[in-house]
Protein backbone atom coordinates (compact mmCIF):
# COMPACT_ATOMS: atom_id res chain seq x y z
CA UNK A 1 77.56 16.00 227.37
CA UNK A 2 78.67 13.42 229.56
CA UNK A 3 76.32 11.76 232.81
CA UNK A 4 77.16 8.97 235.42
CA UNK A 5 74.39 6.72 235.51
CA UNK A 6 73.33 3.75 237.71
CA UNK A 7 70.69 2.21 239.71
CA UNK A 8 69.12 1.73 242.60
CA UNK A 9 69.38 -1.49 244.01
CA UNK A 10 67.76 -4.01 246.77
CA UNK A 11 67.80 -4.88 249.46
CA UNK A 12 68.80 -1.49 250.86
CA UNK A 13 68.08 0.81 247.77
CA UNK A 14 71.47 2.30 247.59
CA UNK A 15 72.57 4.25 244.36
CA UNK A 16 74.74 1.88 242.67
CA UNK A 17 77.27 3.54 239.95
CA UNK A 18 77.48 1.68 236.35
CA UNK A 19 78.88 3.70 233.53
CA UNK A 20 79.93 7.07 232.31
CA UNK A 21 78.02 7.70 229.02
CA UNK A 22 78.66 10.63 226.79
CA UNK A 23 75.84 11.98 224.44
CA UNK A 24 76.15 13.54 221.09
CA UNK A 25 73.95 16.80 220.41
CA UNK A 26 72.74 18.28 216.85
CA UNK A 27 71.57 21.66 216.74
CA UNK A 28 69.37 23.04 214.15
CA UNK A 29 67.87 26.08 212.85
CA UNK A 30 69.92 28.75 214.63
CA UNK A 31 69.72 26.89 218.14
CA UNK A 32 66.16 26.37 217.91
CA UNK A 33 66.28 22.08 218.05
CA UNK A 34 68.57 20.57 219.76
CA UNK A 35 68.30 16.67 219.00
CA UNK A 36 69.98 14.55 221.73
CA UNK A 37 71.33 11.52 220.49
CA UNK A 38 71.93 7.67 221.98
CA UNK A 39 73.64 6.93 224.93
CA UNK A 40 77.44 5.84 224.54
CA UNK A 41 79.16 4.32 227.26
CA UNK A 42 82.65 5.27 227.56
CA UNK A 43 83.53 3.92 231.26
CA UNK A 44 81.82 0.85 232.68
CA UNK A 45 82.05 0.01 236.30
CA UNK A 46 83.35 -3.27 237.28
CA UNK A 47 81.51 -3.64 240.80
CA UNK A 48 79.53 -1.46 242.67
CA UNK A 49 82.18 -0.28 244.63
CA UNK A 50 83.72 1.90 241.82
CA UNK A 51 82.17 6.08 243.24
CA UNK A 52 82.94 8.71 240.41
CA UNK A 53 83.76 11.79 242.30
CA UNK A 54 84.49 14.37 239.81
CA UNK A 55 84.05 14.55 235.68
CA UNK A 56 85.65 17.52 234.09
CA UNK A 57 85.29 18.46 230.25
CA UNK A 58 88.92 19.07 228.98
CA UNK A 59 87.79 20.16 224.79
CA UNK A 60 86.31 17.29 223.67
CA UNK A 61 87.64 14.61 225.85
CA UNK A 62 86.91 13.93 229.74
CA UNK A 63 88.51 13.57 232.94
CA UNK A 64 87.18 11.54 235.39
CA UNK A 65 88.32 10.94 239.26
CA UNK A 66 87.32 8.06 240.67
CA UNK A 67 87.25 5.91 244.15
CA UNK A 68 87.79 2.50 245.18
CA UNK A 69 88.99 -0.08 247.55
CA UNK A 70 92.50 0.38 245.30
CA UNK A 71 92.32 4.42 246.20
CA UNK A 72 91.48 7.85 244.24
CA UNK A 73 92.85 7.78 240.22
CA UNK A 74 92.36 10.47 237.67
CA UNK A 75 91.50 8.84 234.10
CA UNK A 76 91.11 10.73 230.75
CA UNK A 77 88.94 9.40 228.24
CA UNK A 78 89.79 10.21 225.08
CA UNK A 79 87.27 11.71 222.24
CA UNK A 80 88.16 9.01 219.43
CA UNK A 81 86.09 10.73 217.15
């Protein structure tokens, strides 16, 4: 599973985006425990500017789409795994 996670920050509160983290899950005994483990940042935003419009799973790697003063790129991260 893969989130977009930030912040809020002052002075006007706004959402800020920070990273794209993907999380590794272990299921157990037929489905009934699902462990969720650490957080592990794959993208990391360089300013708050950076707006990640769209993450699609593609297998076991991840596309991302995402927004800036520079324009709109599509970037596939890679399961190195």
């Amino acid at each position: 599973m893969s989130l977009d996670q930030g912040a809020i920050v002052p002075p006007d509160f706004n959402f800020v985006f920070t990273e794209v983290s993907r999380f590794a899950f272990t299921v157990a005994d037929a489905g009934a425990t699902v462990t969720v483990g650490a957080p592990e940042p794959v993208l990391t935003f360089p300013n708050p500017c950076t707006l990640v419009s769209t993450m699609i799973p593609m297998g076991s790697d991840l596309l991302v789409k995402l927004q800036d003063k520079n324009g709109t790129r599509l970037v596939r991260i890679r399961d190195a795994r």
